[in-house]
N, C-alpha and C. Protein backbone atom coordinates (compact mmCIF):
# COMPACT_ATOMS: atom_id res chain seq x y z
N UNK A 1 -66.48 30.39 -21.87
CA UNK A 1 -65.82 29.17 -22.18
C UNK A 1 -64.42 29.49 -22.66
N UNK A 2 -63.56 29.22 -21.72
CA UNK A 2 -62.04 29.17 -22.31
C UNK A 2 -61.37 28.18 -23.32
N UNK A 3 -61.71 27.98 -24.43
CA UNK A 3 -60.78 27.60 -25.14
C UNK A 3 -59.06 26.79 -24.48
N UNK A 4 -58.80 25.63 -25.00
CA UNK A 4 -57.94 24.77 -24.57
C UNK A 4 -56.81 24.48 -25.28
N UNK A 5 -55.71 25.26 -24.82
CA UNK A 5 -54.79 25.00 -26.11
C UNK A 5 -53.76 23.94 -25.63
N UNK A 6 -53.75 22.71 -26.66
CA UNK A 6 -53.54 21.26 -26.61
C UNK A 6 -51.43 21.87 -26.26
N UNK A 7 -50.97 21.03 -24.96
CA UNK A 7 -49.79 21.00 -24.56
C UNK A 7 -49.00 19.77 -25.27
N UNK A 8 -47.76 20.11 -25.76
CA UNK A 8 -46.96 19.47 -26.32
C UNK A 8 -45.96 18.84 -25.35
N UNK A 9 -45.87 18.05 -25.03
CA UNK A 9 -45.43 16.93 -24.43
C UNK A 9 -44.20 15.90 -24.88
N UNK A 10 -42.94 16.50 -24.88
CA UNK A 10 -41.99 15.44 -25.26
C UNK A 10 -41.47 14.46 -24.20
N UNK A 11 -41.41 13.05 -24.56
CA UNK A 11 -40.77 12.36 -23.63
C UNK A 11 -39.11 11.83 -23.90
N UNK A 12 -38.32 12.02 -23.55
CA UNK A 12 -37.22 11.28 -23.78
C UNK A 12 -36.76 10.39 -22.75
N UNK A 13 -36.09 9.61 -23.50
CA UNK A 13 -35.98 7.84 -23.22
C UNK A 13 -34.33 7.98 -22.71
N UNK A 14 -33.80 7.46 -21.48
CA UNK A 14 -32.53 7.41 -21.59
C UNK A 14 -32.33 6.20 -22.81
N UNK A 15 -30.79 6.37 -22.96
CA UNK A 15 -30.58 5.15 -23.44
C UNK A 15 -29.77 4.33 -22.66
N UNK A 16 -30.30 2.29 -22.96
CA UNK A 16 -29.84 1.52 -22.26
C UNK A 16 -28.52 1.81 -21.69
N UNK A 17 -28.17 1.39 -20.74
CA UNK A 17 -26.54 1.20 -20.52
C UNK A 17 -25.87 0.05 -20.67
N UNK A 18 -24.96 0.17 -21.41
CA UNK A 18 -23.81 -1.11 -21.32
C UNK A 18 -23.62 -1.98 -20.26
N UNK A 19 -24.09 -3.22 -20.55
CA UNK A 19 -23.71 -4.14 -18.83
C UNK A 19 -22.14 -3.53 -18.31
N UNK A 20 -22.03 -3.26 -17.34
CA UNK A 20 -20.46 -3.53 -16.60
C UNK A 20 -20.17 -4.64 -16.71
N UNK A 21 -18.95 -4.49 -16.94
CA UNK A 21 -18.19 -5.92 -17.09
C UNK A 21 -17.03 -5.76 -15.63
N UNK A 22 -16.98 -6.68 -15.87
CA UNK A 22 -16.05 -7.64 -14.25
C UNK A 22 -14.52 -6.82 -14.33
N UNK A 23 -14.05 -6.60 -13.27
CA UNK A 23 -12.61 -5.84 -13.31
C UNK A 23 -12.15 -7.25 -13.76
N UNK A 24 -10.89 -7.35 -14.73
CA UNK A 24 -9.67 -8.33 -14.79
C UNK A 24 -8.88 -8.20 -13.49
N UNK A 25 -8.40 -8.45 -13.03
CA UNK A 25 -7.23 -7.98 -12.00
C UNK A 25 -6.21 -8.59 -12.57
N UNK A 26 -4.89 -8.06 -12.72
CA UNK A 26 -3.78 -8.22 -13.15
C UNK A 26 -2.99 -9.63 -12.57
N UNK A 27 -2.39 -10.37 -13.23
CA UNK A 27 -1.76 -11.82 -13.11
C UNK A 27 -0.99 -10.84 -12.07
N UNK A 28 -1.13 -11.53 -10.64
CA UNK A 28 0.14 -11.06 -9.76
C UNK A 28 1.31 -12.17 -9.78
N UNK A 29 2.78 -11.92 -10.32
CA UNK A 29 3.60 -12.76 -10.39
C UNK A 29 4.52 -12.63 -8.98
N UNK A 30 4.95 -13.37 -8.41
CA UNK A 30 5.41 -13.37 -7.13
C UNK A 30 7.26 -13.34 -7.68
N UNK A 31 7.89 -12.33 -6.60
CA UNK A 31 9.18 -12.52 -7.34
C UNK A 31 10.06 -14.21 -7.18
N UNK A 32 11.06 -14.14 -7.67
CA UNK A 32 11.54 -15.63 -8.10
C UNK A 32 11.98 -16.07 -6.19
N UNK A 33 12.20 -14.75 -5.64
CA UNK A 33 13.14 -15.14 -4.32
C UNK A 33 12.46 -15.74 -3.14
N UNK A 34 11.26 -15.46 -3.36
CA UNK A 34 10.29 -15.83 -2.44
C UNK A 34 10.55 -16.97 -2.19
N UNK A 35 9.93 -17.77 -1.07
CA UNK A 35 10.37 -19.72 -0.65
C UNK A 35 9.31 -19.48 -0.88
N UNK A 36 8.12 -20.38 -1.50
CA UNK A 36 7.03 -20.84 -1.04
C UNK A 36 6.77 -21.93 -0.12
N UNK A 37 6.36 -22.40 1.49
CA UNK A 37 6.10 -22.87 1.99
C UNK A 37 5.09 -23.99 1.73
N UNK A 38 5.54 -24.81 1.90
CA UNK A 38 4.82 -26.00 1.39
C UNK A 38 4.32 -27.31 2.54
N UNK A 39 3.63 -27.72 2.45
CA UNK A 39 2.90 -28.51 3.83
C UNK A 39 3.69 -29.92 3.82
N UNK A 40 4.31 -30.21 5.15
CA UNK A 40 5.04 -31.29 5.80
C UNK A 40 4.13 -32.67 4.75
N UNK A 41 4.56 -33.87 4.58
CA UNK A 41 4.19 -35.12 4.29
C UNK A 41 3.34 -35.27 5.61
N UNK A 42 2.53 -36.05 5.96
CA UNK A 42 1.83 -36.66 6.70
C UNK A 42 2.59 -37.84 7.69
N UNK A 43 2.30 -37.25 9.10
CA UNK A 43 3.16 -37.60 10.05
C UNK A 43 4.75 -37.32 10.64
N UNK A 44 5.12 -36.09 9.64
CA UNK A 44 5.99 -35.30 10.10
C UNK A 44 5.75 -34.08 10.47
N UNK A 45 6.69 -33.51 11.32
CA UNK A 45 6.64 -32.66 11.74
C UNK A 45 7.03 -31.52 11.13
N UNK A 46 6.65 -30.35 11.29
CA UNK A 46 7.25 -29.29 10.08
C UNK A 46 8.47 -28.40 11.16
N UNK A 47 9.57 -28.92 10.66
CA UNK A 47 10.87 -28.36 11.16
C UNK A 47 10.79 -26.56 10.50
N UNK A 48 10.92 -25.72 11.33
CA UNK A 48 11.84 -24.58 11.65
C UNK A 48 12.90 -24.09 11.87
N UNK A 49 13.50 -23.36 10.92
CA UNK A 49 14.79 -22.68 11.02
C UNK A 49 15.07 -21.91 11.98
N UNK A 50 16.14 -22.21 13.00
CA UNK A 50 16.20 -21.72 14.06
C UNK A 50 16.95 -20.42 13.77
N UNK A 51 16.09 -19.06 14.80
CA UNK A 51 16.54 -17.56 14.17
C UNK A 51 18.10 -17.94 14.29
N UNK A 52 18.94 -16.79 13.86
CA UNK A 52 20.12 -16.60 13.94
C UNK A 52 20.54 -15.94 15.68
N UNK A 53 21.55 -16.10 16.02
CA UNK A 53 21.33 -14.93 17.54
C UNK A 53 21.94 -13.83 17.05
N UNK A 54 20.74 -12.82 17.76
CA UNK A 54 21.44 -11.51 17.78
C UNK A 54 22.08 -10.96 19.32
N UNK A 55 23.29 -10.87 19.56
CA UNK A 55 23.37 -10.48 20.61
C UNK A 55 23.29 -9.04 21.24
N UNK A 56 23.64 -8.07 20.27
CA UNK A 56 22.56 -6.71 20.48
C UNK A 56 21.14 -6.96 21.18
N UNK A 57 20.53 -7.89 20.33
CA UNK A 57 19.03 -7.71 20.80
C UNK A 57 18.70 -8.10 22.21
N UNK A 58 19.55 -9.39 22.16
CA UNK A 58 19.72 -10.27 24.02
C UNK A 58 20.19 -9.10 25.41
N UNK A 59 21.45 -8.53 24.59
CA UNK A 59 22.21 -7.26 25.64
C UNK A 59 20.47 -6.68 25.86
N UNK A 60 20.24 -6.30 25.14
CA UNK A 60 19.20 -4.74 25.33
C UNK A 60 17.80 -5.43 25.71
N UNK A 61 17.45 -7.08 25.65
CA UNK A 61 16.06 -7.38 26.62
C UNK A 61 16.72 -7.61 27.79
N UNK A 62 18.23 -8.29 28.22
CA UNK A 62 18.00 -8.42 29.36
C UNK A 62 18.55 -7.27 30.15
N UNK A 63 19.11 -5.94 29.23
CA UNK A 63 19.16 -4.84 30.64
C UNK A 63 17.88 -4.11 30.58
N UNK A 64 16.15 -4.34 30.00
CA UNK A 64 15.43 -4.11 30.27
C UNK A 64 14.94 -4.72 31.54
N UNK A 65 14.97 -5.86 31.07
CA UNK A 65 14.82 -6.62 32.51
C UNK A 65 15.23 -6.59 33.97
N UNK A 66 16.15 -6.45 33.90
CA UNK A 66 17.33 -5.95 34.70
C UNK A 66 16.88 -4.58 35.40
N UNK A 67 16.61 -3.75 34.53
CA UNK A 67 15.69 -2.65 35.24
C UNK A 67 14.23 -2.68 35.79
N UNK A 68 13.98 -3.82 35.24
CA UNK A 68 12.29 -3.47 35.43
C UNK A 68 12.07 -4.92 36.66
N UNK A 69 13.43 -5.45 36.35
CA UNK A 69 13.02 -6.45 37.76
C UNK A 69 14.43 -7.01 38.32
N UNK A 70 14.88 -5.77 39.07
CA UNK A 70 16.11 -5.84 40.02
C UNK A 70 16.74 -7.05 40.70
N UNK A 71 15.91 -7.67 41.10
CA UNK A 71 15.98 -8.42 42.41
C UNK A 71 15.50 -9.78 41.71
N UNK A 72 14.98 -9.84 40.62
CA UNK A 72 14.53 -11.05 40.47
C UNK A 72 15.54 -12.58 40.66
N UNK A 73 15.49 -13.73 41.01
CA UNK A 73 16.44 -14.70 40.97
C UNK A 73 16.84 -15.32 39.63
N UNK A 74 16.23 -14.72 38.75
CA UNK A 74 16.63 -15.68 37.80
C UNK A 74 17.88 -14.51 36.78
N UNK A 75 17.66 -13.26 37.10
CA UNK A 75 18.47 -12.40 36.59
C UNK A 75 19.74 -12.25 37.37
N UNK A 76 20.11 -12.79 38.67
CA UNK A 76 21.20 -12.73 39.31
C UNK A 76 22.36 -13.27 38.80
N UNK A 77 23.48 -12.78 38.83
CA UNK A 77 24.71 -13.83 38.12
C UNK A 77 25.33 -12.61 36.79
């Protein structure tokens, strides 16, 4: 008969955790220069500022054009 020598047994407990709490996210302030866009009255139309011309940009689409469609009729002239 073997004799039984009684095992000691510790349990440890985590401890609770702190709920998480919610990120704040920081007040985003928009700078002063911004327009904010704002929705037409009802039954108007919402007018657009017509771009400025660039004529750099016009020169350089239509001698793309110009290359990429020689012959076309509407590029003649």
């Amino acid at each position: 008969m073997t004799t039984h020598r009684p095992s000691i047994v510790t349990y440890v407990h985590r401890p609770e955790r702190a709920p998480r709490r919610q990120a704040q996210a920081a007040a985003i302030v928009p700078p002063k220069s911004i327009v904010v866009a704002r929705k037409p009255k009802p039954g108007r139309p919402r007018q657009r500022p017509e771009p400025e011309p660039d004529p750099e940009g016009e020169a350089s689409v239509s001698a793309f054009f110009k290359r990429m469609m020689p012959d076309h009729p509407l590029l003649q002239g």
